[in-house]
ModelCIF file with pLDDT and N, C-alpha, C, O atoms, coordinates in Angstrom:
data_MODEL
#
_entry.id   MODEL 
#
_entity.id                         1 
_entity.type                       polymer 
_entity.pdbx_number_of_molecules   1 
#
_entity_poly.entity_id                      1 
_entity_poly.type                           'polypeptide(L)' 
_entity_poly.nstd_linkage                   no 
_entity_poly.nstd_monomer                   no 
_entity_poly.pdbx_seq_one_letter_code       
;(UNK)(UNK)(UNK)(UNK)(UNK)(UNK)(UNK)(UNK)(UNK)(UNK)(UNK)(UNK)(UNK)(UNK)(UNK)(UNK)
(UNK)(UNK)(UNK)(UNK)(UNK)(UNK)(UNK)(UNK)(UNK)(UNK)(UNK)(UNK)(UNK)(UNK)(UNK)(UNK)
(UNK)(UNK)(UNK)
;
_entity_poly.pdbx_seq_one_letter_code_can   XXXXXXXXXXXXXXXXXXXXXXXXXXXXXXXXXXX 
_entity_poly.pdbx_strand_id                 A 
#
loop_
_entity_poly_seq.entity_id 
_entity_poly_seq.num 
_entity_poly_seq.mon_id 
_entity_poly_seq.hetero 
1 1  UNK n 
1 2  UNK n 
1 3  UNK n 
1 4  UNK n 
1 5  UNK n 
1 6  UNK n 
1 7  UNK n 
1 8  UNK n 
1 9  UNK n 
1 10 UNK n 
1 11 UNK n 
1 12 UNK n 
1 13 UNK n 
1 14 UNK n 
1 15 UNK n 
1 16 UNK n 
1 17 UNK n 
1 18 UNK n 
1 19 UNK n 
1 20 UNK n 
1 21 UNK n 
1 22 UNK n 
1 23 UNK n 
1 24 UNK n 
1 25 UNK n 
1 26 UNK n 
1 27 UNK n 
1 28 UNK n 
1 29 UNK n 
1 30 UNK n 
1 31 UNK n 
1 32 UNK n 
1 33 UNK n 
1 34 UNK n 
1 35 UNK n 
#
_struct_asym.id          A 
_struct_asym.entity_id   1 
#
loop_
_ma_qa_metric.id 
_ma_qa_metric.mode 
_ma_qa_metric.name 
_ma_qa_metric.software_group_id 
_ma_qa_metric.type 
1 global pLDDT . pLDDT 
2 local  pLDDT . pLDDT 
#
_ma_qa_metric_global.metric_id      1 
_ma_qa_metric_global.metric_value   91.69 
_ma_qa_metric_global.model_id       1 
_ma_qa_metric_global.ordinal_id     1 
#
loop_
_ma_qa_metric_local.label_asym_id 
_ma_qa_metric_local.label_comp_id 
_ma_qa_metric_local.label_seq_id 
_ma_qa_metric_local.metric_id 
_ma_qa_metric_local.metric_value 
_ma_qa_metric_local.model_id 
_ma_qa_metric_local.ordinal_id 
A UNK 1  2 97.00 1 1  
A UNK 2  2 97.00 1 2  
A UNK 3  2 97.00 1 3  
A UNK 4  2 97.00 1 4  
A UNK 5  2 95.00 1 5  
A UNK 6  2 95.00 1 6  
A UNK 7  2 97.00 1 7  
A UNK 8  2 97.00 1 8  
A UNK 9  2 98.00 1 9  
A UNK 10 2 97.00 1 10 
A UNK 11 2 97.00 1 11 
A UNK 12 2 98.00 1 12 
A UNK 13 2 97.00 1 13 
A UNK 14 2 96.00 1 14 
A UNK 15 2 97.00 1 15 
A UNK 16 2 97.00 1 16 
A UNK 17 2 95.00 1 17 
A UNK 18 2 93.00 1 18 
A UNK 19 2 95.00 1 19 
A UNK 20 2 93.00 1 20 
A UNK 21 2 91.00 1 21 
A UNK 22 2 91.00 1 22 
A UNK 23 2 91.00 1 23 
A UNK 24 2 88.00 1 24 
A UNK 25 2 84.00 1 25 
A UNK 26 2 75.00 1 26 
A UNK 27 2 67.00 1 27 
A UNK 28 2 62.00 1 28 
A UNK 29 2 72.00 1 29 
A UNK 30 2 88.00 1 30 
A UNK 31 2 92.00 1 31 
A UNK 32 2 95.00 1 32 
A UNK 33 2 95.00 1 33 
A UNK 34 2 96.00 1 34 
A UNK 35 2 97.00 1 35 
#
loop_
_atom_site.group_PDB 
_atom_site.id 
_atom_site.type_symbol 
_atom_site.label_atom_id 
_atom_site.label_alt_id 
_atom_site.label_comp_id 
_atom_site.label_asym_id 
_atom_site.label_entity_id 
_atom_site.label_seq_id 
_atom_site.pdbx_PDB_ins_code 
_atom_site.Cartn_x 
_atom_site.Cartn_y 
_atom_site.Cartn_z 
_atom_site.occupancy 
_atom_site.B_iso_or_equiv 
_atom_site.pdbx_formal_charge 
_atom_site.auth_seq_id 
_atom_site.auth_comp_id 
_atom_site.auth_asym_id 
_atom_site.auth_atom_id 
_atom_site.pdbx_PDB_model_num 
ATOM 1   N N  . UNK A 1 1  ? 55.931 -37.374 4.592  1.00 97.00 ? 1  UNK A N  1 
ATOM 2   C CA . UNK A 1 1  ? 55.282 -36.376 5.451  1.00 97.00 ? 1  UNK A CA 1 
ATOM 3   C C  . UNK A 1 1  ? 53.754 -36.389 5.425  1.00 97.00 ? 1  UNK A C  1 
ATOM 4   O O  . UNK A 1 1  ? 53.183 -35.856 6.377  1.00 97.00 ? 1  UNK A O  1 
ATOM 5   N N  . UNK A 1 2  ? 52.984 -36.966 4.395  1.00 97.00 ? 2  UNK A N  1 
ATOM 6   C CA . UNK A 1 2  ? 51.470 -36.764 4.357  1.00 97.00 ? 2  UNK A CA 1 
ATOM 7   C C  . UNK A 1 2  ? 51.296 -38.252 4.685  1.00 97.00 ? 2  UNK A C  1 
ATOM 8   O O  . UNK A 1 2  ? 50.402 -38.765 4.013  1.00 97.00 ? 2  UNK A O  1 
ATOM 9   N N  . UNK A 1 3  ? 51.806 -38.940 5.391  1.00 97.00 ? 3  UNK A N  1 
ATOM 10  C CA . UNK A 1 3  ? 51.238 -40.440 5.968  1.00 97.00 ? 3  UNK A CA 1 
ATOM 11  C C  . UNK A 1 3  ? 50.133 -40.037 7.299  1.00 97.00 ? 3  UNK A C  1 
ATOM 12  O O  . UNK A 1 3  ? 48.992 -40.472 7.462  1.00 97.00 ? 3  UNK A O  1 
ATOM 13  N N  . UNK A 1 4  ? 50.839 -39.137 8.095  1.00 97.00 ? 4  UNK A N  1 
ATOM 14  C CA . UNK A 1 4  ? 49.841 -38.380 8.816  1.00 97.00 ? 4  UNK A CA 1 
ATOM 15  C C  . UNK A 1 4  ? 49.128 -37.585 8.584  1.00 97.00 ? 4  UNK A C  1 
ATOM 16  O O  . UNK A 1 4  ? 49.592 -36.470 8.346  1.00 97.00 ? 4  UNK A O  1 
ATOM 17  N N  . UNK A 1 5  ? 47.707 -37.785 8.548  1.00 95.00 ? 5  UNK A N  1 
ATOM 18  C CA . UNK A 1 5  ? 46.648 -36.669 8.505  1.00 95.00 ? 5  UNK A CA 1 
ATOM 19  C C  . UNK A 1 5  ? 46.624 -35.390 9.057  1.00 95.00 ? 5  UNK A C  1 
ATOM 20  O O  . UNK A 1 5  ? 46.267 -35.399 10.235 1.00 95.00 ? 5  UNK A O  1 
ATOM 21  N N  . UNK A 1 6  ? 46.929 -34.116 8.523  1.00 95.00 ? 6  UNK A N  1 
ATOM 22  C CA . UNK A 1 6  ? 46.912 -33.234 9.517  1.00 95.00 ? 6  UNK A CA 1 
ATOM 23  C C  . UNK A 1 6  ? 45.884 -33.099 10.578 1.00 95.00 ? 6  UNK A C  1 
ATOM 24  O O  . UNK A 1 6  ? 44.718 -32.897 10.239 1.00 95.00 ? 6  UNK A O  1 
ATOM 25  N N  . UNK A 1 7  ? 46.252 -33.205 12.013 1.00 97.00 ? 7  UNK A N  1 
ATOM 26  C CA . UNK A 1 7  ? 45.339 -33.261 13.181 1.00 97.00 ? 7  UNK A CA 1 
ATOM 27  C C  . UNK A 1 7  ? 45.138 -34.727 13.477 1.00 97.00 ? 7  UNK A C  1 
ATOM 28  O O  . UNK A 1 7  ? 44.543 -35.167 14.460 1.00 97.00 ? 7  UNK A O  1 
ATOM 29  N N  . UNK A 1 8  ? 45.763 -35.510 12.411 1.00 97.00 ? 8  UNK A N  1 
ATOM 30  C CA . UNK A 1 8  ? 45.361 -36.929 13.340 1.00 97.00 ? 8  UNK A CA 1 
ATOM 31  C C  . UNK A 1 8  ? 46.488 -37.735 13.409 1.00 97.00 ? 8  UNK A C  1 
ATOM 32  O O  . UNK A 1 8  ? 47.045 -38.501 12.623 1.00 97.00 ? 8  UNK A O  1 
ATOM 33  N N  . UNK A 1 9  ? 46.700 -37.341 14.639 1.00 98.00 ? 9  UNK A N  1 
ATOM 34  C CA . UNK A 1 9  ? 47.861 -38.401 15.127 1.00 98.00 ? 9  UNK A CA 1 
ATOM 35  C C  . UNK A 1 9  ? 47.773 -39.138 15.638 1.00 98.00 ? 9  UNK A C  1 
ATOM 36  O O  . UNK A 1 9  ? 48.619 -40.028 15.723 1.00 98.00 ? 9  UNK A O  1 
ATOM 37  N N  . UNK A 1 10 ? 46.121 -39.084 16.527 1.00 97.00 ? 10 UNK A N  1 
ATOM 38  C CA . UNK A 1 10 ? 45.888 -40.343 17.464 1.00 97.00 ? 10 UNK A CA 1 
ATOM 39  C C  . UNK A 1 10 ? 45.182 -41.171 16.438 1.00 97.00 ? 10 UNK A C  1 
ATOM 40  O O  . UNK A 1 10 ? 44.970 -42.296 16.890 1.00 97.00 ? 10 UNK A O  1 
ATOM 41  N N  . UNK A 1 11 ? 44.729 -41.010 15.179 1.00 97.00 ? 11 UNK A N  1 
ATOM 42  C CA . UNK A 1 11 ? 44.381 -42.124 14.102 1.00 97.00 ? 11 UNK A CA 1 
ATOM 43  C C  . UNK A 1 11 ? 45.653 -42.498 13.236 1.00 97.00 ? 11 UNK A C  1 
ATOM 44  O O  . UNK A 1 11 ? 45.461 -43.405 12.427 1.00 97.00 ? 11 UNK A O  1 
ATOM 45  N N  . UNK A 1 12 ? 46.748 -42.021 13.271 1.00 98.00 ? 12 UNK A N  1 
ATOM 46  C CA . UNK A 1 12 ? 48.090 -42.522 13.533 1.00 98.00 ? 12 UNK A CA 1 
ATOM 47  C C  . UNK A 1 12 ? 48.406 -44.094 14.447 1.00 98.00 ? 12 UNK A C  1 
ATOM 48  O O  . UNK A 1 12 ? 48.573 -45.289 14.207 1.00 98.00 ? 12 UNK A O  1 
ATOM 49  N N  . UNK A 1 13 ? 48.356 -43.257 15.476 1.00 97.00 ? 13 UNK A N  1 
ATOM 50  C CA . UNK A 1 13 ? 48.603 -44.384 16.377 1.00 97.00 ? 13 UNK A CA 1 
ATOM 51  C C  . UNK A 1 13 ? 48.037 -45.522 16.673 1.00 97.00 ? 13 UNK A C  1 
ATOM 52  O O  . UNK A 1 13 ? 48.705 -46.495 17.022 1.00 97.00 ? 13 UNK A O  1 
ATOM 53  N N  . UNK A 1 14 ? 46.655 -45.541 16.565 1.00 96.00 ? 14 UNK A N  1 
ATOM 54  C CA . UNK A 1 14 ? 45.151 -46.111 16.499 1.00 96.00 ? 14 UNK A CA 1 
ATOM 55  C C  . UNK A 1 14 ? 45.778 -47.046 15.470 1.00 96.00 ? 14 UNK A C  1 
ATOM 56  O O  . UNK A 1 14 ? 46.166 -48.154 15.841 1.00 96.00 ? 14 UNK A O  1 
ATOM 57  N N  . UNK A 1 15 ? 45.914 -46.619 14.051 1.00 97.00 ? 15 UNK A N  1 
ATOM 58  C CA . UNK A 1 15 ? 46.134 -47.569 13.297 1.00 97.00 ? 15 UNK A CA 1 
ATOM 59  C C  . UNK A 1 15 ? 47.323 -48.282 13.109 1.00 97.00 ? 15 UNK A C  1 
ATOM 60  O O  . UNK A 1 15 ? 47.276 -49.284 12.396 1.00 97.00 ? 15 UNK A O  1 
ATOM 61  N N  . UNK A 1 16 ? 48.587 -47.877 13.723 1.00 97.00 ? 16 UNK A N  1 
ATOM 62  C CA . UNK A 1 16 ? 49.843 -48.709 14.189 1.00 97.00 ? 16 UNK A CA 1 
ATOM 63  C C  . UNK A 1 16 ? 49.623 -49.427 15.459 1.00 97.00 ? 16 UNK A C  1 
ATOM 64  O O  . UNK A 1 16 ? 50.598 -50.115 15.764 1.00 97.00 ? 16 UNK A O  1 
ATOM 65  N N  . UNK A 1 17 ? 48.440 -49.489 16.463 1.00 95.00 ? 17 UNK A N  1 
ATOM 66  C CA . UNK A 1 17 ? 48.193 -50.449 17.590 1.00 95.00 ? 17 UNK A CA 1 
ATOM 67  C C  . UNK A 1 17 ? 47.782 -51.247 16.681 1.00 95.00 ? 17 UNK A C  1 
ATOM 68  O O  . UNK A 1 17 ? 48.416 -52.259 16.383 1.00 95.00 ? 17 UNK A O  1 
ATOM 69  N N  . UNK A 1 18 ? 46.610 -50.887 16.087 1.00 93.00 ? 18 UNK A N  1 
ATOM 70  C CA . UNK A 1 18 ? 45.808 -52.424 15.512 1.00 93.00 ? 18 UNK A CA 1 
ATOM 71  C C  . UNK A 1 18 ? 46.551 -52.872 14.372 1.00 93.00 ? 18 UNK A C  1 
ATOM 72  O O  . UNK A 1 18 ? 46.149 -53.929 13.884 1.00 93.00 ? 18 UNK A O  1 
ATOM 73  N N  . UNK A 1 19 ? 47.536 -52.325 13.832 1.00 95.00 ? 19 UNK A N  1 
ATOM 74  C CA . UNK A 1 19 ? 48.441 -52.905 12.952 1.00 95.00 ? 19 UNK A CA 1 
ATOM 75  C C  . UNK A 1 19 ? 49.220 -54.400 13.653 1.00 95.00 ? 19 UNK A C  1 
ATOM 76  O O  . UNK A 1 19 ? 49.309 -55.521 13.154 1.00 95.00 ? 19 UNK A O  1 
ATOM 77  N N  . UNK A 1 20 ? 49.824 -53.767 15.287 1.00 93.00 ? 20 UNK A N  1 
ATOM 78  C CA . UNK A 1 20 ? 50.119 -54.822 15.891 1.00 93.00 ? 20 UNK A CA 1 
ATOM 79  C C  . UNK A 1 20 ? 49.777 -55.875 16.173 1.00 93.00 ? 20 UNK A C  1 
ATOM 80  O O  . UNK A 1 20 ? 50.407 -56.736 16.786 1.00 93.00 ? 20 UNK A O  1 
ATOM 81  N N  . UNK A 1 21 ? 48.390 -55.923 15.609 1.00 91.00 ? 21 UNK A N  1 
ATOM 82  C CA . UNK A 1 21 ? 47.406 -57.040 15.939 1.00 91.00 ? 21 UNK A CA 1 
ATOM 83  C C  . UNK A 1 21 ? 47.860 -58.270 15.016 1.00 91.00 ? 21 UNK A C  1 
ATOM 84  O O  . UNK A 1 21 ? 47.986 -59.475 15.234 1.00 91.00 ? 21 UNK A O  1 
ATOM 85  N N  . UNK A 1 22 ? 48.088 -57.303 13.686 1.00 91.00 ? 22 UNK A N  1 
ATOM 86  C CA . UNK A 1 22 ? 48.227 -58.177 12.740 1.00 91.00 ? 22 UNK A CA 1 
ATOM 87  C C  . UNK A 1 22 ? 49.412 -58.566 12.811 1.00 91.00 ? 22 UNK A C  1 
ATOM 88  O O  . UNK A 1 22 ? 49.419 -59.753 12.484 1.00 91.00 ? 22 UNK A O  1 
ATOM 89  N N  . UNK A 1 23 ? 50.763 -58.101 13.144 1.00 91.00 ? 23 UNK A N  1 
ATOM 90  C CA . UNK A 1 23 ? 52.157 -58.521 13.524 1.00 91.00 ? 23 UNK A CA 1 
ATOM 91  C C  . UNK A 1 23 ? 52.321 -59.194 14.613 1.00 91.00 ? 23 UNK A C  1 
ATOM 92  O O  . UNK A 1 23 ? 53.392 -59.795 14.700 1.00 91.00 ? 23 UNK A O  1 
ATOM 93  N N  . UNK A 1 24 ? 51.342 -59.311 15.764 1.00 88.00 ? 24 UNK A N  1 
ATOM 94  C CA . UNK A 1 24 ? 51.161 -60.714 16.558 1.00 88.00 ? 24 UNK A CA 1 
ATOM 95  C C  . UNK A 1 24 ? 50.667 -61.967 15.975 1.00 88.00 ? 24 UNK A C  1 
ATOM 96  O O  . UNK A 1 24 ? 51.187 -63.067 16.160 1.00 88.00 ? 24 UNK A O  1 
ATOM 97  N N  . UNK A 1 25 ? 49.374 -61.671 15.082 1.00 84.00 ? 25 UNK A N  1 
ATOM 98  C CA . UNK A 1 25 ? 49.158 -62.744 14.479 1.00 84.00 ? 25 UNK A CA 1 
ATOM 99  C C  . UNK A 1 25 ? 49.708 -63.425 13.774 1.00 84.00 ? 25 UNK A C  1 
ATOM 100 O O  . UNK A 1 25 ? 49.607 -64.645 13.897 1.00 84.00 ? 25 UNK A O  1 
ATOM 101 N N  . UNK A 1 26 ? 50.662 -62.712 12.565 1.00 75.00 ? 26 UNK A N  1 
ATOM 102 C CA . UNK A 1 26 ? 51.767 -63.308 11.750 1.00 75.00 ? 26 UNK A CA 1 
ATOM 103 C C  . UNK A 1 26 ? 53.086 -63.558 12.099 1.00 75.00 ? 26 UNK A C  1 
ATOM 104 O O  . UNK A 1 26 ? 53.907 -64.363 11.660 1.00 75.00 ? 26 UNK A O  1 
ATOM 105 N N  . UNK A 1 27 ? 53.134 -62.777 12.910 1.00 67.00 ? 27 UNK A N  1 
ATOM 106 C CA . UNK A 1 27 ? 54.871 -62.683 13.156 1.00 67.00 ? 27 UNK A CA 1 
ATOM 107 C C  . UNK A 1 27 ? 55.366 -62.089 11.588 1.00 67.00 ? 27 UNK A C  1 
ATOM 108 O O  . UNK A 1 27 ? 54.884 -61.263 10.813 1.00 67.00 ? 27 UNK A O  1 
ATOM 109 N N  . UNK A 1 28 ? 56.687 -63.039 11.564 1.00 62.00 ? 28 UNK A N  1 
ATOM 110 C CA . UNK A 1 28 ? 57.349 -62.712 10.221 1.00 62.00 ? 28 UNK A CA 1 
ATOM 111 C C  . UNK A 1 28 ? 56.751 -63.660 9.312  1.00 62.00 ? 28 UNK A C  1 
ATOM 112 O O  . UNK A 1 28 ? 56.954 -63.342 8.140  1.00 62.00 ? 28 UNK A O  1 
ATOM 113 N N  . UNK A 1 29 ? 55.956 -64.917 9.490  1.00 72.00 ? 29 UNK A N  1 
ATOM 114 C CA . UNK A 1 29 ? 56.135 -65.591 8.348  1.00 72.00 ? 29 UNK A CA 1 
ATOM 115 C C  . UNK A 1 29 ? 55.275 -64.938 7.196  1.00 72.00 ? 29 UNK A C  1 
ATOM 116 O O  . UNK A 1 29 ? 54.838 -65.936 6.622  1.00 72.00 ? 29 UNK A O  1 
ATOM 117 N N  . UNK A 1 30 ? 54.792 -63.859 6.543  1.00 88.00 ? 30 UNK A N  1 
ATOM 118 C CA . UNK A 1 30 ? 54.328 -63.044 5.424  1.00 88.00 ? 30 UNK A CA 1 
ATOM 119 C C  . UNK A 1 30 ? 53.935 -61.927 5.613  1.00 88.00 ? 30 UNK A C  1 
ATOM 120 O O  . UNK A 1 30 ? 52.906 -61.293 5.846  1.00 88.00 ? 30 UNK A O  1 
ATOM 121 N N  . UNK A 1 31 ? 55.744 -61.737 5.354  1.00 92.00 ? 31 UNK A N  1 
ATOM 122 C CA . UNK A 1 31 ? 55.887 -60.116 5.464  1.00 92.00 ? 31 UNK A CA 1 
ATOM 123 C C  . UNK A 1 31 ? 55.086 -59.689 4.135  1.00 92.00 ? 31 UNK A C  1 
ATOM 124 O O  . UNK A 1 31 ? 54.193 -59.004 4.634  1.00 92.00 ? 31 UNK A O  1 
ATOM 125 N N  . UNK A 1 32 ? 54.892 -59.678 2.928  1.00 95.00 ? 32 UNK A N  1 
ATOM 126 C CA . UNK A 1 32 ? 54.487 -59.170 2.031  1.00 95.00 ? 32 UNK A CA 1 
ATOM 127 C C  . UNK A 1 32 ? 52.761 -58.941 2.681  1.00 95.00 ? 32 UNK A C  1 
ATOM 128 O O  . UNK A 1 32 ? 52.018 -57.963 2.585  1.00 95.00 ? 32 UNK A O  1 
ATOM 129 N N  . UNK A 1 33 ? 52.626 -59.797 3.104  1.00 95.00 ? 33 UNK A N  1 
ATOM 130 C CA . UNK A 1 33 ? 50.690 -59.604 3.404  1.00 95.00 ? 33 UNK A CA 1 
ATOM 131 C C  . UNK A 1 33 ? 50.573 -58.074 4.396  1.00 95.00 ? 33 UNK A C  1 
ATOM 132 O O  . UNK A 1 33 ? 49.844 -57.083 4.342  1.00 95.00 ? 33 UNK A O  1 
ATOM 133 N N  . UNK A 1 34 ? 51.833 -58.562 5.385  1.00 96.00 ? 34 UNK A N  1 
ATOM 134 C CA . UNK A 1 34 ? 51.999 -57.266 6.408  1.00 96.00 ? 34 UNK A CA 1 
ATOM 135 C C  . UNK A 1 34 ? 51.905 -55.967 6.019  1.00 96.00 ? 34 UNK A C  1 
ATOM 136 O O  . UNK A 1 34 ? 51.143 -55.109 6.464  1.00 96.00 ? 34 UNK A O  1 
ATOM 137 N N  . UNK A 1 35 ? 53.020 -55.837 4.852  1.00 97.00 ? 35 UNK A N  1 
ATOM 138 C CA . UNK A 1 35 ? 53.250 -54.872 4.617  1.00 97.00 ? 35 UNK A CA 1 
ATOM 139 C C  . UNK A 1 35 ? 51.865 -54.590 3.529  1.00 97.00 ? 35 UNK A C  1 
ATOM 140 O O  . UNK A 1 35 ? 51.724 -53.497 2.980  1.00 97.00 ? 35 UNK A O  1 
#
């Protein structure tokens, strides 16, 4: 429940878009770096 900042959900989201950045770049081959 405290992964979200209270009041920030769009720095939530913000940081799961540019997360995607990095899951385009890798794909699956290092999941450990991903995660």
């Amino acid at each position: 429940p405290e992964i979200i900042k209270p009041g920030k959900e769009d720095q939530a989201v913000s940081r799961g878009l540019n997360q995607c950045s990095s899951i385009k770049g890798k794909g699956s081959d290092d999941r450990a770096q991903l995660a």
